[in-house]
N, C-alpha and C. Protein backbone atom coordinates (compact mmCIF):
# COMPACT_ATOMS: atom_id res chain seq x y z
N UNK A 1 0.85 -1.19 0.00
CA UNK A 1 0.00 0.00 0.00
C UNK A 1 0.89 1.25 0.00
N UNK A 2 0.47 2.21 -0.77
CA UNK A 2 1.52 3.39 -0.79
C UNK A 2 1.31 4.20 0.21
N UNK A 3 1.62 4.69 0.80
CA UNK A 3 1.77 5.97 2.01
C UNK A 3 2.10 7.05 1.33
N UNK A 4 1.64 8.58 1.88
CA UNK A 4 1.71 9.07 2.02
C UNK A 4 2.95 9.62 1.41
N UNK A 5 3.26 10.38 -0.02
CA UNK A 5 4.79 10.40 -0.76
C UNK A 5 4.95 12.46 -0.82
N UNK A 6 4.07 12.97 -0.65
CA UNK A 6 4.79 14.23 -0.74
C UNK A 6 4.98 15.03 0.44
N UNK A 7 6.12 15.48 0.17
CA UNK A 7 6.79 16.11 1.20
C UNK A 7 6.30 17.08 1.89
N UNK A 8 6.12 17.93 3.48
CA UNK A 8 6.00 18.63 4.17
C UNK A 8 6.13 19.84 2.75
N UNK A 9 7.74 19.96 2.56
CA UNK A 9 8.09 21.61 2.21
C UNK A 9 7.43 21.31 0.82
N UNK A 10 6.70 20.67 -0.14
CA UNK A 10 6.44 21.06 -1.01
C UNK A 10 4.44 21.30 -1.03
N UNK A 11 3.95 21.23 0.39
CA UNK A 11 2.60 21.35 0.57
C UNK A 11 2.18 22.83 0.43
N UNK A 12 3.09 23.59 -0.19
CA UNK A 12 2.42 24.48 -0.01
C UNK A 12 2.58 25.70 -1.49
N UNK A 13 3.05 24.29 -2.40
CA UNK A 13 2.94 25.64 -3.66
C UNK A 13 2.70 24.37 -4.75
N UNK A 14 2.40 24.50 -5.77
CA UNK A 14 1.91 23.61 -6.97
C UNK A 14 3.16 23.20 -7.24
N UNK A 15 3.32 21.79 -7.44
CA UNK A 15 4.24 20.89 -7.74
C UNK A 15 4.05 19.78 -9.03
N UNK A 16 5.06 19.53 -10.07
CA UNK A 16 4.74 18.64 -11.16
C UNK A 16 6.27 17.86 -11.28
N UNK A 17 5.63 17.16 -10.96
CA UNK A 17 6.45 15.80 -11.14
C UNK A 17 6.29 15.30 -12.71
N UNK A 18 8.06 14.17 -12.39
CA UNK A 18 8.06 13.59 -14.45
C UNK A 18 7.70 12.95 -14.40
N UNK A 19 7.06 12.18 -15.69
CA UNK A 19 6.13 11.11 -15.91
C UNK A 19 6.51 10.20 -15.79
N UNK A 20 5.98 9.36 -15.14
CA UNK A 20 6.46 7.99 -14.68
C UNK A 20 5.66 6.88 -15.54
N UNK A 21 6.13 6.22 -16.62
CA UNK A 21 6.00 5.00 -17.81
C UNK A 21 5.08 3.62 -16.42
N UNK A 22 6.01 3.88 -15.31
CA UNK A 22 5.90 2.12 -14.79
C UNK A 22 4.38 2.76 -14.08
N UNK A 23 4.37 3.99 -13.68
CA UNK A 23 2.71 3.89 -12.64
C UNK A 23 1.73 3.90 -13.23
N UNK A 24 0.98 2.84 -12.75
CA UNK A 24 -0.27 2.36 -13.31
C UNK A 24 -1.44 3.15 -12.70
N UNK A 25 -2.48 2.80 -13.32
CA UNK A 25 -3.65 3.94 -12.80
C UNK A 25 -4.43 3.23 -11.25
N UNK A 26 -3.83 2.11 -10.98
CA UNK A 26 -4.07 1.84 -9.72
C UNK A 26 -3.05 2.46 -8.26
N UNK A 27 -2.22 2.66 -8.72
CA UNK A 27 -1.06 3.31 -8.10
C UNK A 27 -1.03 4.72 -8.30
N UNK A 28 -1.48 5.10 -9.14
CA UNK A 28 -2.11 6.60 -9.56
C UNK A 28 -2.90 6.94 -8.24
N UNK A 29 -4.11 6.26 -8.11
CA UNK A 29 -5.60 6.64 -7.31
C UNK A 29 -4.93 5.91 -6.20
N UNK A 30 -3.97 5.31 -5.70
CA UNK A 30 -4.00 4.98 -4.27
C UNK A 30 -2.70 6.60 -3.91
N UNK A 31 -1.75 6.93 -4.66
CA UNK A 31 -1.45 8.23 -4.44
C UNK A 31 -2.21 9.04 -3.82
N UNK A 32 -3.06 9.38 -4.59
CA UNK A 32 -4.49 10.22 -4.26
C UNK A 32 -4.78 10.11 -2.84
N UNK A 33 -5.08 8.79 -3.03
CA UNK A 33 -6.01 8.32 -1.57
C UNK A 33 -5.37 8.61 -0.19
N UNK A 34 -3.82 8.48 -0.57
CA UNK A 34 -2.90 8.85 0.91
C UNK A 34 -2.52 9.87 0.88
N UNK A 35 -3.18 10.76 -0.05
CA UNK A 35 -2.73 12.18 0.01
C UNK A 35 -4.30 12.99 -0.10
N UNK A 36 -5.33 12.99 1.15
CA UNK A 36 -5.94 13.39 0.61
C UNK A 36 -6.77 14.95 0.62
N UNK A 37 -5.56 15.40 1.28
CA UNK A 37 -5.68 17.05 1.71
C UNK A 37 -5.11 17.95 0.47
N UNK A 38 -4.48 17.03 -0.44
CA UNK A 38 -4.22 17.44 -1.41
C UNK A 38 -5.10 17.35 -2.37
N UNK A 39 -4.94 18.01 -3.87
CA UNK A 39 -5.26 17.85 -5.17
C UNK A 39 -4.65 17.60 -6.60
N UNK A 40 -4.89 16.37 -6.52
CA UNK A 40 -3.77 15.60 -7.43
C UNK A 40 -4.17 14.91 -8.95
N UNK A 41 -3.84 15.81 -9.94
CA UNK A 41 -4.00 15.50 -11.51
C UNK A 41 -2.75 14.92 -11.93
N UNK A 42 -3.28 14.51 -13.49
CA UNK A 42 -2.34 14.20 -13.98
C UNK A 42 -2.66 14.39 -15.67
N UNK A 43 -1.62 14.93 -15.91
CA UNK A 43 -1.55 15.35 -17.57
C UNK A 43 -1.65 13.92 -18.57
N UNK A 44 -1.90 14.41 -19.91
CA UNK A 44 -2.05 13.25 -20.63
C UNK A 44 -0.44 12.72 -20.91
N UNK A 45 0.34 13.41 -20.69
CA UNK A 45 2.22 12.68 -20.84
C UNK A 45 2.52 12.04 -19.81
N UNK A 46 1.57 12.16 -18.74
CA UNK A 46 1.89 11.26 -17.30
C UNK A 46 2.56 11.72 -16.40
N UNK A 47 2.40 13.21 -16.49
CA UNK A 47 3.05 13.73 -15.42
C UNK A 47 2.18 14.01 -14.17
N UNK A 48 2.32 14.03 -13.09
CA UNK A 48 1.74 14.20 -11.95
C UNK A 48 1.85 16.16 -11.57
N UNK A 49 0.81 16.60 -11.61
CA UNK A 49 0.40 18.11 -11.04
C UNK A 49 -0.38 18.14 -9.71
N UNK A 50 0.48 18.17 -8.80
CA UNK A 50 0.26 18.53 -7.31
C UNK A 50 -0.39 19.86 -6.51
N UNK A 51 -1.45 19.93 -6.28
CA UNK A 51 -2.13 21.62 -6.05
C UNK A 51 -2.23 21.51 -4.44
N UNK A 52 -1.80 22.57 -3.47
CA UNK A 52 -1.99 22.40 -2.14
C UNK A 52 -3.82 22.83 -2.08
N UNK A 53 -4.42 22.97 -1.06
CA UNK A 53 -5.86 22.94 -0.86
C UNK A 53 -5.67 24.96 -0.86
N UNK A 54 -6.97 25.29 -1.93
CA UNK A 54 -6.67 26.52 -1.98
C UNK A 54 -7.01 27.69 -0.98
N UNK A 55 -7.60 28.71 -0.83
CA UNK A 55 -7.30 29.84 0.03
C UNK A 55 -9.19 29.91 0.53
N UNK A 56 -9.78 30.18 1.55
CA UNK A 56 -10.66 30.17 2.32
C UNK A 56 -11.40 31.01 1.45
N UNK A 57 -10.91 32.17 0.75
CA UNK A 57 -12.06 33.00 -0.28
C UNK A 57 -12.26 32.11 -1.53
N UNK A 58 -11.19 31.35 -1.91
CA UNK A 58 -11.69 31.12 -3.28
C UNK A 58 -12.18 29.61 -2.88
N UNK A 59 -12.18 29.14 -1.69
CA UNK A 59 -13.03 27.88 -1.56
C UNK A 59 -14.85 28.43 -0.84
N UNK A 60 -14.64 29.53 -0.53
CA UNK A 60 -16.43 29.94 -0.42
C UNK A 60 -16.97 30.28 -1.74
N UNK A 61 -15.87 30.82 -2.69
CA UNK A 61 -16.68 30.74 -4.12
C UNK A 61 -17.00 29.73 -4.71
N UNK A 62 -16.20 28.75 -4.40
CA UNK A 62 -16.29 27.62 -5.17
C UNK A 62 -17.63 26.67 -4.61
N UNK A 63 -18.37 26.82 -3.31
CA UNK A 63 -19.28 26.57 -2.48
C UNK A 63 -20.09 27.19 -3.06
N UNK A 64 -20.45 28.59 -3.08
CA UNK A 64 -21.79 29.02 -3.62
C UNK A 64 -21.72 28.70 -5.31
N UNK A 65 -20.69 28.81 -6.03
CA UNK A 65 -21.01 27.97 -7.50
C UNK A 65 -21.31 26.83 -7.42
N UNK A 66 -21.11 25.93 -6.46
CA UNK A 66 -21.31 24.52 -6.45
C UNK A 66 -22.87 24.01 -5.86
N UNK A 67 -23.48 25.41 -5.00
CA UNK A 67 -24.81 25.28 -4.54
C UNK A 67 -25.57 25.38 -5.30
N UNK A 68 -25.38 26.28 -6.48
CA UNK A 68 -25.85 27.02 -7.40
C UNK A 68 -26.54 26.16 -8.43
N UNK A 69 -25.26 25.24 -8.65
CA UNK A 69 -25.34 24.22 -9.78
C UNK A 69 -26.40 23.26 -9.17
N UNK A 70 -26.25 22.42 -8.10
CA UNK A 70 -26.33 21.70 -7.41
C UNK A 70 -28.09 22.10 -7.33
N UNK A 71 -28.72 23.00 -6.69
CA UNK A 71 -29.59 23.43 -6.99
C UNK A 71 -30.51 23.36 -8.22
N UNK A 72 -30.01 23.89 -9.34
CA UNK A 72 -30.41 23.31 -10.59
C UNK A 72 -30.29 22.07 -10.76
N UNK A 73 -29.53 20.94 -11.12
CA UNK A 73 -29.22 19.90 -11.00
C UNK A 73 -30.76 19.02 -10.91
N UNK A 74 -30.83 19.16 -9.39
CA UNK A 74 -31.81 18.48 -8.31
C UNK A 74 -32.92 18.58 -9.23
N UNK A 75 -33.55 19.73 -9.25
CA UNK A 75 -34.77 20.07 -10.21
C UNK A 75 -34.74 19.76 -12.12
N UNK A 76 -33.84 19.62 -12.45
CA UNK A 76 -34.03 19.19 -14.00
C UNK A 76 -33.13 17.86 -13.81
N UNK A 77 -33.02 17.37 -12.92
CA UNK A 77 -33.07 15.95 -12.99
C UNK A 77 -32.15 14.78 -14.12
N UNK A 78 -31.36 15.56 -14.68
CA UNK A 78 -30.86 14.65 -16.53
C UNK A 78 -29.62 14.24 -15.67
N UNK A 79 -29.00 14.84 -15.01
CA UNK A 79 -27.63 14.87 -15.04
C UNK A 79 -27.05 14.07 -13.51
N UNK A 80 -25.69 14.23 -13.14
CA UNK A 80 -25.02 14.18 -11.60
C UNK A 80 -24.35 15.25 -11.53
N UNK A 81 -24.15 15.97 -10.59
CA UNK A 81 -23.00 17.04 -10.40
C UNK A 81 -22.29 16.81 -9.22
N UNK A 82 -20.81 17.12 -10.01
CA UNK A 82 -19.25 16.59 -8.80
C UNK A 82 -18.60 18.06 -8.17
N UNK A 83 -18.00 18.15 -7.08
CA UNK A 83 -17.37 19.26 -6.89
C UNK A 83 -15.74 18.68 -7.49
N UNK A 84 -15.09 19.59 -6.58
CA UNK A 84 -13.60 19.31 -6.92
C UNK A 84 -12.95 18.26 -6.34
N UNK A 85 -13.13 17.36 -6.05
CA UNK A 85 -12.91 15.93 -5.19
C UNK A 85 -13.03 15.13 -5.98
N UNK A 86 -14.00 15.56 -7.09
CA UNK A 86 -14.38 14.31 -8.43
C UNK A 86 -13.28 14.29 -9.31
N UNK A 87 -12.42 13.26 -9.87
CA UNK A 87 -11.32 13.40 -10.78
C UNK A 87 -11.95 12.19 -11.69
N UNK A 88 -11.42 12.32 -13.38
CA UNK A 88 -12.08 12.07 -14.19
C UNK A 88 -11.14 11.62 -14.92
N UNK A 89 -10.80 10.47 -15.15
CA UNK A 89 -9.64 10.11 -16.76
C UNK A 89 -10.48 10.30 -17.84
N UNK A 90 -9.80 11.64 -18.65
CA UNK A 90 -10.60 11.97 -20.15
C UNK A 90 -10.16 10.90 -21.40
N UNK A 91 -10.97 11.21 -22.52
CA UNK A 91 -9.77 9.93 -23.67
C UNK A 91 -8.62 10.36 -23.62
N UNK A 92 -8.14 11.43 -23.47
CA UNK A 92 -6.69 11.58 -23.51
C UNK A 92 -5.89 11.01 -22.48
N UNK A 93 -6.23 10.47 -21.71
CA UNK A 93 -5.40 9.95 -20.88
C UNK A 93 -5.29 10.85 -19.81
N UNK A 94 -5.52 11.71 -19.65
CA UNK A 94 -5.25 12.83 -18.36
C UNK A 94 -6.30 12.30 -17.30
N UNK A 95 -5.68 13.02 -15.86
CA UNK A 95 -7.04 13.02 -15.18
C UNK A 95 -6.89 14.02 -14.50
N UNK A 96 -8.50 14.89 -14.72
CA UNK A 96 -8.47 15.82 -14.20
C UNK A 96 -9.89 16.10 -12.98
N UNK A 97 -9.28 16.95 -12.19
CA UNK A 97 -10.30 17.49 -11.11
C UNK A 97 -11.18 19.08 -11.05
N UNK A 98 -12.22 18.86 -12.24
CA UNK A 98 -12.93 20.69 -12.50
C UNK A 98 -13.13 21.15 -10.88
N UNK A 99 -13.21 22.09 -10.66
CA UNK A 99 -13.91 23.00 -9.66
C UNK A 99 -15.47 22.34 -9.86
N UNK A 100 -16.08 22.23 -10.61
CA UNK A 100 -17.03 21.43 -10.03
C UNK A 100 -17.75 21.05 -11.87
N UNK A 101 -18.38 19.63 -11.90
CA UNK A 101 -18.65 19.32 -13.23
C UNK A 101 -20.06 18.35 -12.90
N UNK A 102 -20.23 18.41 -14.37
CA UNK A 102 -22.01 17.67 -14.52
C UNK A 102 -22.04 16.48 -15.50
N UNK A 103 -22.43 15.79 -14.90
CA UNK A 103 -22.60 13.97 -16.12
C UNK A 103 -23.80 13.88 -16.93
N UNK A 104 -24.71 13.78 -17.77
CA UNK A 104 -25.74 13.57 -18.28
C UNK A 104 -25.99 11.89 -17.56
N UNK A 105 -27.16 11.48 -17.09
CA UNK A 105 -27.32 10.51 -16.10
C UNK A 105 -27.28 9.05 -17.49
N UNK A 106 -27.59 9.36 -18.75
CA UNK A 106 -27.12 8.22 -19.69
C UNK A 106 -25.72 7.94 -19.87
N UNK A 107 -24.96 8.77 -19.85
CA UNK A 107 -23.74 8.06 -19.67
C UNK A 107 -22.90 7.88 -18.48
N UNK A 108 -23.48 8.32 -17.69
CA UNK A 108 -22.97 8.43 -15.70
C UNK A 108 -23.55 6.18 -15.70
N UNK A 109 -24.87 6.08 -16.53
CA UNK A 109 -25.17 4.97 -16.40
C UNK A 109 -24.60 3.75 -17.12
N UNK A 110 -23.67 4.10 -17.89
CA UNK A 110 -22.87 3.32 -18.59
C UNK A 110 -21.77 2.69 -17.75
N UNK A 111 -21.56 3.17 -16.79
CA UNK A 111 -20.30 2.90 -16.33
C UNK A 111 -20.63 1.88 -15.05
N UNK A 112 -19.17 0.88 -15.26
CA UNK A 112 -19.67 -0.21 -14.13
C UNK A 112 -19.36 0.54 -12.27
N UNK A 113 -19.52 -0.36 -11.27
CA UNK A 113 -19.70 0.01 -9.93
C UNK A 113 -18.04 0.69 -9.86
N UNK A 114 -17.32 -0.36 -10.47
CA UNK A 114 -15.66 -0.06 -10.27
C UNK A 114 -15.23 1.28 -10.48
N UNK A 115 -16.00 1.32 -11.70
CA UNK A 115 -15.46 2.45 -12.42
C UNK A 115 -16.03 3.77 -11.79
N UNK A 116 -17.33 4.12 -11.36
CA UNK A 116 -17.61 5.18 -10.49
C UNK A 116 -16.82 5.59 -9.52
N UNK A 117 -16.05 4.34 -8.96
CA UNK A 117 -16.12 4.30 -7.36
C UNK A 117 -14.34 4.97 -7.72
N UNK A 118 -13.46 4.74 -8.46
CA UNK A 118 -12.19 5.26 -8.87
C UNK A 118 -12.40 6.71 -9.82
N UNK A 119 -11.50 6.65 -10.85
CA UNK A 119 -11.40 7.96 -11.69
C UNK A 119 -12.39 7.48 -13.08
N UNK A 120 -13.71 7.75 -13.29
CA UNK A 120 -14.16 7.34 -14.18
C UNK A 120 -13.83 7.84 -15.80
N UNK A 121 -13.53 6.82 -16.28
CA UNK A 121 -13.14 6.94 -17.58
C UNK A 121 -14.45 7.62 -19.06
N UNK A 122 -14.18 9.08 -18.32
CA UNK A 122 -15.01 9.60 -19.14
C UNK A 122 -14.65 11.70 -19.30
N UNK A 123 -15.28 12.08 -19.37
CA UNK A 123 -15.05 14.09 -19.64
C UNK A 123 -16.80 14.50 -19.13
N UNK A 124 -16.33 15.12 -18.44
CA UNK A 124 -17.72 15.82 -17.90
C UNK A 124 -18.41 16.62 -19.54
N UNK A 125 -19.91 16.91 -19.12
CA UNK A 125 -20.64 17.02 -20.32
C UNK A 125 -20.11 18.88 -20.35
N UNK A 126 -19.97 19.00 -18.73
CA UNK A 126 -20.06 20.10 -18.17
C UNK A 126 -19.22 20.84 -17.18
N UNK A 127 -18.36 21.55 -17.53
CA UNK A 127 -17.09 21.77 -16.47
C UNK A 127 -16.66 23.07 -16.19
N UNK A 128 -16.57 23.06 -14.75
CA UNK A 128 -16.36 25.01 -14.90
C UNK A 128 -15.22 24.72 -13.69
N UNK A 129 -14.23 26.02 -14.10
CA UNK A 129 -12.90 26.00 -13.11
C UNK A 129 -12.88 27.52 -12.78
N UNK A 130 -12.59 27.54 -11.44
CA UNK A 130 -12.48 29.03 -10.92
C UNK A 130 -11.12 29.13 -10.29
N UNK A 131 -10.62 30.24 -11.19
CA UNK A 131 -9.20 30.59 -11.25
C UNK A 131 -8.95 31.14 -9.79
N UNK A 132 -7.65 30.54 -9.24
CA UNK A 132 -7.04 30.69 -7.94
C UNK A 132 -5.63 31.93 -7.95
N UNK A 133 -5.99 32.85 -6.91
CA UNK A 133 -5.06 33.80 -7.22
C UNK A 133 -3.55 33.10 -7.46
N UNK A 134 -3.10 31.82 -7.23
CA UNK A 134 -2.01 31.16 -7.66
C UNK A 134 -1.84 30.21 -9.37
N UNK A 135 -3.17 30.41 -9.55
CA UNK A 135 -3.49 29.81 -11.15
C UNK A 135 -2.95 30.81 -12.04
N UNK A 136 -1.86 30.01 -12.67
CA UNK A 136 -1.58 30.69 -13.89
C UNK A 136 -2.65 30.78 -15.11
N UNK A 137 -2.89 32.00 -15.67
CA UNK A 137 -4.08 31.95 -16.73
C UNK A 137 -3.73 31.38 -17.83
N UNK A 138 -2.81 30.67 -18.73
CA UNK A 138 -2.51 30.11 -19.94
C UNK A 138 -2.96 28.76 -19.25
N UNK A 139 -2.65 28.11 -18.05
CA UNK A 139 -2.52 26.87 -17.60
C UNK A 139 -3.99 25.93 -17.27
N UNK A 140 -4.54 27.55 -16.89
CA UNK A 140 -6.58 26.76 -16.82
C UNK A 140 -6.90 27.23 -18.30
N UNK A 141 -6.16 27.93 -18.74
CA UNK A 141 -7.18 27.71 -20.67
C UNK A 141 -6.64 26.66 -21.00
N UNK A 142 -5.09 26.40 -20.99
CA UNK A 142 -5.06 25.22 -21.49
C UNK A 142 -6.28 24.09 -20.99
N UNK A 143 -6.47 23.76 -19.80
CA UNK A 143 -7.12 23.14 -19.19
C UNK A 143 -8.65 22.72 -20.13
N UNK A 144 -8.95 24.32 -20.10
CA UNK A 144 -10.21 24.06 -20.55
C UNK A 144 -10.39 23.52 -22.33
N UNK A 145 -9.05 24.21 -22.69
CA UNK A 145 -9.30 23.35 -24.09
C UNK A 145 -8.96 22.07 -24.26
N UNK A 146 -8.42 21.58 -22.64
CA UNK A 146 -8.73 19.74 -22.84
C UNK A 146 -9.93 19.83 -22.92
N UNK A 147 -10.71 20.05 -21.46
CA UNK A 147 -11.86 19.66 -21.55
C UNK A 147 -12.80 19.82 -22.64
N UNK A 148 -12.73 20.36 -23.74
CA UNK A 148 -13.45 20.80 -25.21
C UNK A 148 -13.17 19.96 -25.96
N UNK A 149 -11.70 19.00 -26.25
CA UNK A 149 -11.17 18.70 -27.14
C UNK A 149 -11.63 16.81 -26.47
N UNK A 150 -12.32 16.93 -25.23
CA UNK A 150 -12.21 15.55 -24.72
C UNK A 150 -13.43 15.22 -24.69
N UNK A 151 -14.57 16.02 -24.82
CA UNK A 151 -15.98 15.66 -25.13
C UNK A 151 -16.85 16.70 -24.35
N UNK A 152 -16.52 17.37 -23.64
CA UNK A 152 -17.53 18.60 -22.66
C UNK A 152 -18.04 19.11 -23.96
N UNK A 153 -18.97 19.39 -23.78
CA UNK A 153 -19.79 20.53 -24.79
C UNK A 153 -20.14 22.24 -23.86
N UNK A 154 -19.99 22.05 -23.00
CA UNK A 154 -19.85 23.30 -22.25
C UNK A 154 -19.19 23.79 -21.10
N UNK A 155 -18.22 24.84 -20.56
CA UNK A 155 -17.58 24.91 -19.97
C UNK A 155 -17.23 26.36 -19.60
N UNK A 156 -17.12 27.00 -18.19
CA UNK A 156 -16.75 28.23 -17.97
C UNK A 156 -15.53 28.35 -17.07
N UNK A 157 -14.77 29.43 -17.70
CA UNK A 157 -13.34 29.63 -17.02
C UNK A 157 -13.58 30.85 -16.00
N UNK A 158 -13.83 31.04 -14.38
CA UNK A 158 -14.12 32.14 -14.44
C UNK A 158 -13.40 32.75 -13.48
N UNK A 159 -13.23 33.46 -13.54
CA UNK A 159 -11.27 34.79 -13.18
C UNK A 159 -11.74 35.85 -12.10
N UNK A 160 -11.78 35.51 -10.74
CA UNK A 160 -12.39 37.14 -9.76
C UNK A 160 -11.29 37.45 -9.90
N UNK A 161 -9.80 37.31 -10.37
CA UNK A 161 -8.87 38.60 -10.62
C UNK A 161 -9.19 39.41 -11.60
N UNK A 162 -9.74 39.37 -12.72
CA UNK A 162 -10.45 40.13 -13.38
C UNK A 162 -11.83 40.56 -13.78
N UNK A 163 -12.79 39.87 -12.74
CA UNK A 163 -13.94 39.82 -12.74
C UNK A 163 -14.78 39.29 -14.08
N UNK A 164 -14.03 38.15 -14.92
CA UNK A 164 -13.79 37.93 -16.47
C UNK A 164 -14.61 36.78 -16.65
N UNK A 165 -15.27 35.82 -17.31
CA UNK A 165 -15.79 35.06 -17.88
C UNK A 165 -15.14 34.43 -18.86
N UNK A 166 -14.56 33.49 -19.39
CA UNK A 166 -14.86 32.83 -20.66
C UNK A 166 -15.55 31.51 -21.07
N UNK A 167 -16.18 31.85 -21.71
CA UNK A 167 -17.15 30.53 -21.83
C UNK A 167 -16.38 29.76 -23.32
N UNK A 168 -16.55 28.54 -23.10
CA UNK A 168 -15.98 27.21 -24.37
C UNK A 168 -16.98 26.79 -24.53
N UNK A 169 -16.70 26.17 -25.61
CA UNK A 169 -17.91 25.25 -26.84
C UNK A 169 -16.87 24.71 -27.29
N UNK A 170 -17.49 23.47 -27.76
CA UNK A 170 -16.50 22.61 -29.17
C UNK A 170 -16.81 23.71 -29.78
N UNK A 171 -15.52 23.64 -30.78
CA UNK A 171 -15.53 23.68 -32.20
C UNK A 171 -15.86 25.25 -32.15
N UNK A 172 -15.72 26.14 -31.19
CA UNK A 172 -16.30 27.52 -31.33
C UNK A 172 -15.19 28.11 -30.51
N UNK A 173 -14.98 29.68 -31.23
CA UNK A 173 -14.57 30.95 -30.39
C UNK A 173 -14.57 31.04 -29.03
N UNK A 174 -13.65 31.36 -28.39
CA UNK A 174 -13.93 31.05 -26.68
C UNK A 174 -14.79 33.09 -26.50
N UNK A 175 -15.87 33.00 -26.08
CA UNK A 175 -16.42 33.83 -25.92
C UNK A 175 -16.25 34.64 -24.40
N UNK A 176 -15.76 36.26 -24.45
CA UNK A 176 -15.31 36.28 -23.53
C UNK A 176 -16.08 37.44 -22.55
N UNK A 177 -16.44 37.29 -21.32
CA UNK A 177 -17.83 37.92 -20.89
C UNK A 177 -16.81 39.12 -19.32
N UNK A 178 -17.19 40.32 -20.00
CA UNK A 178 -16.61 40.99 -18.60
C UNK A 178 -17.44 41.32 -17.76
N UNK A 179 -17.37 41.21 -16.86
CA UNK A 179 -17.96 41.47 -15.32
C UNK A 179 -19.52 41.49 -15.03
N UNK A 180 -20.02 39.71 -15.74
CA UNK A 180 -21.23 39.43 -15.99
C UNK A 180 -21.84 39.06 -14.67
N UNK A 181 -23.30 39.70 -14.50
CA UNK A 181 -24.14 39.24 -13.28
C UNK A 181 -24.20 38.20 -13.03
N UNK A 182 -24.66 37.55 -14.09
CA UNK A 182 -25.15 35.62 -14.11
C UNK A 182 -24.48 34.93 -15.22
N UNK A 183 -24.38 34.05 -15.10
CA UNK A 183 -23.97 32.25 -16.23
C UNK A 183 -25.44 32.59 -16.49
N UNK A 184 -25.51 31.81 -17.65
CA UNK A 184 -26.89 30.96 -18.41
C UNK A 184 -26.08 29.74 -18.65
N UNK A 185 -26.85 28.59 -18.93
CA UNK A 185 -26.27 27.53 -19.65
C UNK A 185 -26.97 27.06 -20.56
N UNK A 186 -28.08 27.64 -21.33
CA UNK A 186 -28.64 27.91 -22.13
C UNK A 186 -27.85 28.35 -23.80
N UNK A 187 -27.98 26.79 -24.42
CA UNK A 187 -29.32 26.15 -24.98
C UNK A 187 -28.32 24.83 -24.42
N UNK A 188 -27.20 24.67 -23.88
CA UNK A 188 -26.52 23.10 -23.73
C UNK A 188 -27.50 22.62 -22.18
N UNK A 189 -27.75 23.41 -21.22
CA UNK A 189 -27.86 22.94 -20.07
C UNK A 189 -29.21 23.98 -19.83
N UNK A 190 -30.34 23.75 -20.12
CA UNK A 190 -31.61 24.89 -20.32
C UNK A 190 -31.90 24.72 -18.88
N UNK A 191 -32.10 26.02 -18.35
CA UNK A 191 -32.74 26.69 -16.85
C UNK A 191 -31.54 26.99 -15.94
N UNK A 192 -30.56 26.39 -16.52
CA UNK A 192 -29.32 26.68 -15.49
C UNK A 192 -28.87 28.36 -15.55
N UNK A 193 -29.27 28.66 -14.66
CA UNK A 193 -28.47 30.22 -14.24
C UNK A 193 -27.62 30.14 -12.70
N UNK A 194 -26.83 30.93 -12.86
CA UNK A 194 -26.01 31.36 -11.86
C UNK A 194 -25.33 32.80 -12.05
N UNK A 195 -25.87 33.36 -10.22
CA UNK A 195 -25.49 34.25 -9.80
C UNK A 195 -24.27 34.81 -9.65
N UNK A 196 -23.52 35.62 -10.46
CA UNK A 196 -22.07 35.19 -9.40
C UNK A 196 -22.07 36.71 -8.65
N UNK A 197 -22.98 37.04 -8.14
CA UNK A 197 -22.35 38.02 -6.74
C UNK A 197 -21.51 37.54 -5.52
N UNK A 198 -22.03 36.22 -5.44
CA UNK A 198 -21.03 35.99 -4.49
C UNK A 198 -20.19 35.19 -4.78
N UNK A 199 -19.48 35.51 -5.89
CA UNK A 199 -18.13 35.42 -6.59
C UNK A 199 -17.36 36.35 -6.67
N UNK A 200 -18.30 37.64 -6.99
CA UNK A 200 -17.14 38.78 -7.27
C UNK A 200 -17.03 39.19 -5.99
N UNK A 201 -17.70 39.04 -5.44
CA UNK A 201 -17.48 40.42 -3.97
C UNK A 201 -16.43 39.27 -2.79
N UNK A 202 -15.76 40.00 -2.75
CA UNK A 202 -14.87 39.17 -1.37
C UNK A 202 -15.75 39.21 0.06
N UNK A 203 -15.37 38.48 0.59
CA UNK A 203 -15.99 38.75 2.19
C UNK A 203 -15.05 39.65 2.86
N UNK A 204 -15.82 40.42 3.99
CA UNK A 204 -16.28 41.21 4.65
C UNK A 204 -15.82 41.01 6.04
């Protein structure tokens, strides 16, 4: 069983390790498992990206986006929605952990008990990441144009350092929204709105 492998002095800033050929994706997710104050991806070259647990403001944003969703969800009924705890092997081989993502419940039902219960081998329909004052901005677009290029059909990048929006689509212009009241998810995800006041405004 693996224990516990990263170090004290590196808990406290984003860390990427080289890709390791011999670790298997069972040794992957037991990493995880003994590390679990952490947040632990991995690129499609097999490298391991280590994130310490982020900052008390940008984890209350990430709470009221996640109520938000979660809320909708419940009432239109199609889908599952994961926070950031949910990690996902896309076809590319990566696995990644959105700030919080949505399954359409036909293909959430495809998958066997095993496969739920580890990194399910699939791309959210639906994925939104909220940029951390330590997130580099090339590094969550890249991000998000996995998630586009891996099967999401909708996805928002959204930035309280600039109070910024960008919304993804396959196959479309990343559309870019400044200092918008609400999300729609309209026409991919119909009735879904979200507030983000209590995104932009810091606490008090």
């Amino acid at each position: 069983m693996l224990q516990t492998i990263i170090p004290p002095t590196i808990r406290t800033a984003r860390w990427q390790l080289a890709p390791d050929p011999a670790l298997s994706d069972e040794e992957f997710l037991e990493i995880c498992r003994a590390n679990p104050d952490m947040r632990v991806e991995r690129t499609a070259e097999g490298a391991i990206i280590i994130m310490p647990p982020v900052g008390a403001e940008t984890s209350q944003r990430n709470a009221d986006l996640v109520v938000q969703v979660g809320a909708w969800s419940k009432r239109d009924g199609t889908g599952h929605l994961f926070d950031s705890s949910g990690g996902f092997t896309l076809p590319n081989g990566a696995t990644r952990s959105p700030d919080a993502s949505w399954i359409r419940r036909e293909r959430w039902a495809t998958l066997t008990p095993a496969q739920k219960a580890a990194f399910p081998p699939l791309c959210p329909d639906f994925v939104i990441e909220l940029r951390s004052p330590s997130d580099r901005l090339p590094t969550v677009q890249l991000k998000m144009e996995e998630y586009m290029a891996n099967g999401a059909v909708l996805g928002w990048l959204i930035d309280p350092l600039t109070r910024s929006v960008d919304v993804y689509r396959p196959d479309r212009l990343v559309e870019r929204l400044e200092r918008p009241a609400e999300l729609r998810g309209d026409p991919e995800l119909p009735g879904l709105v979200v507030d983000l006041a209590g995104v932009w405004e810091s606490e008090e």
